[in-house]
Protein backbone atom coordinates (compact mmCIF):
# COMPACT_ATOMS: atom_id res chain seq x y z
CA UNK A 1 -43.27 58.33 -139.17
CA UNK A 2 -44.91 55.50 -140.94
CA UNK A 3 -48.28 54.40 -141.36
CA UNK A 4 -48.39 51.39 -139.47
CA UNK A 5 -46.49 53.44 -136.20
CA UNK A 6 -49.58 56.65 -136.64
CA UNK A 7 -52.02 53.63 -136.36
CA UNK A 8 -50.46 51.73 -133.27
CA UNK A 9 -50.02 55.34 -131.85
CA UNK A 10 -53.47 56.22 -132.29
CA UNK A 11 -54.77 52.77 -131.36
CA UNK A 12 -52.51 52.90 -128.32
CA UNK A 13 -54.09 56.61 -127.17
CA UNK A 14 -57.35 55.37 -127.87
CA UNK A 15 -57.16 52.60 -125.41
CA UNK A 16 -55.29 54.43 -123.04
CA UNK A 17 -57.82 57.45 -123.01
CA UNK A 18 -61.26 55.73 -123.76
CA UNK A 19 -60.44 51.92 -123.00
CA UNK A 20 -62.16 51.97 -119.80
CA UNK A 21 -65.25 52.45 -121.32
CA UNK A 22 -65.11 49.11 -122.99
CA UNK A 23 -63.91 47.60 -119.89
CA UNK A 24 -67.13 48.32 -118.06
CA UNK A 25 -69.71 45.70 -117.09
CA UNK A 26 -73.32 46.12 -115.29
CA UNK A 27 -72.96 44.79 -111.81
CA UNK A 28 -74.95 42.04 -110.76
CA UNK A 29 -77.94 42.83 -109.03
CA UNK A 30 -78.07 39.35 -107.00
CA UNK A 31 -74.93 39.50 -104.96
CA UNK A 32 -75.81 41.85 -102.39
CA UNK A 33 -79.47 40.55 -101.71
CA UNK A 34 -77.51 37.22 -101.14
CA UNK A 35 -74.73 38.91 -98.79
CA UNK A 36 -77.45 40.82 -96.99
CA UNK A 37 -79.62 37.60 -96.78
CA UNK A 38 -78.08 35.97 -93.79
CA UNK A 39 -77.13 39.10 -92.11
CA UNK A 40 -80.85 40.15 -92.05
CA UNK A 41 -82.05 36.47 -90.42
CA UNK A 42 -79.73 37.38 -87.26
CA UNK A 43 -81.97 38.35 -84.79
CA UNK A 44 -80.03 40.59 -82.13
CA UNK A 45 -79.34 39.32 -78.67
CA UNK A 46 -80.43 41.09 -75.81
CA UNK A 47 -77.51 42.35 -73.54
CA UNK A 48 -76.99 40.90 -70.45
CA UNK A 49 -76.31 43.14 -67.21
CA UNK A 50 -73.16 42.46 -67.07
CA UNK A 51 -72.58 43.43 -70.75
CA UNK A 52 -74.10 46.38 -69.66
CA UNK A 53 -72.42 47.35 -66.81
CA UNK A 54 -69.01 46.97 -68.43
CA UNK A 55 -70.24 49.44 -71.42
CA UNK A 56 -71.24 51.79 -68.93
CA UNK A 57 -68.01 51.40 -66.99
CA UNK A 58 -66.02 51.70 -70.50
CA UNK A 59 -68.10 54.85 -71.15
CA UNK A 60 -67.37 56.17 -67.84
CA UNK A 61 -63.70 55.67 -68.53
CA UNK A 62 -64.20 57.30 -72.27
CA UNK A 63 -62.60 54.32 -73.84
CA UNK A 64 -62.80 53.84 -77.58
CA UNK A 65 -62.13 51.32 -80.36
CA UNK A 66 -59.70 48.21 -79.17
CA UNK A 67 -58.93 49.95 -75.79
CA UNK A 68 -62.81 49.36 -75.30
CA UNK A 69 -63.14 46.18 -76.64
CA UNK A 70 -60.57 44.73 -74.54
CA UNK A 71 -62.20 46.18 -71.65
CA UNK A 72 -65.53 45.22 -72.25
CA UNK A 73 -64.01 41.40 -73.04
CA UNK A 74 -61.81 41.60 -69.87
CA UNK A 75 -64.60 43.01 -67.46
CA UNK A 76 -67.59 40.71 -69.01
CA UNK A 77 -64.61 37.50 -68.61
CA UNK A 78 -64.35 38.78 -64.84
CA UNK A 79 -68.40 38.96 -64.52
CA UNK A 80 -69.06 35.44 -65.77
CA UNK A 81 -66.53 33.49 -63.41
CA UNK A 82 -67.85 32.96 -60.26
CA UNK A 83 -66.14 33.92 -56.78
């Protein structure tokens, strides 16, 4: 083997064993203040009844995850229209 291959060998191990260190990078303290920023002016709004009703009716039934959402959507839809 050659000079020049040992020292693209080594160089190539080296990178491939300790490159990542060079690769890291601080992360920027800024972002999430500014991603939490807007999220933290929502103020929450109140449920209505029939928001509530359908949760409890959606518990009652022991619905989860989009079987529950669809059933909250569906029954709160049916709740707002008027007979």
């Amino acid at each position: 083997m050659t000079l020049s291959a040992r020292v693209i060998a080594i160089v190539a191990a080296s990178l491939l064993l300790g490159g990542t260190a060079f690769a890291q990078t601080t992360a920027p303290t800024t972002a999430p203040a500014s991603k939490m920023a807007p999220a933290a002016k929502k103020a929450k709004k109140p449920q209505t009844a029939a928001s509530l009703e359908c949760s409890k009716e959606a518990d009652a039934k022991g619905l989860h995850g989009k079987a529950r959402k669809k059933f909250r959507s569906e029954c709160k839809a049916k709740a707002a229209k008027p007979n």
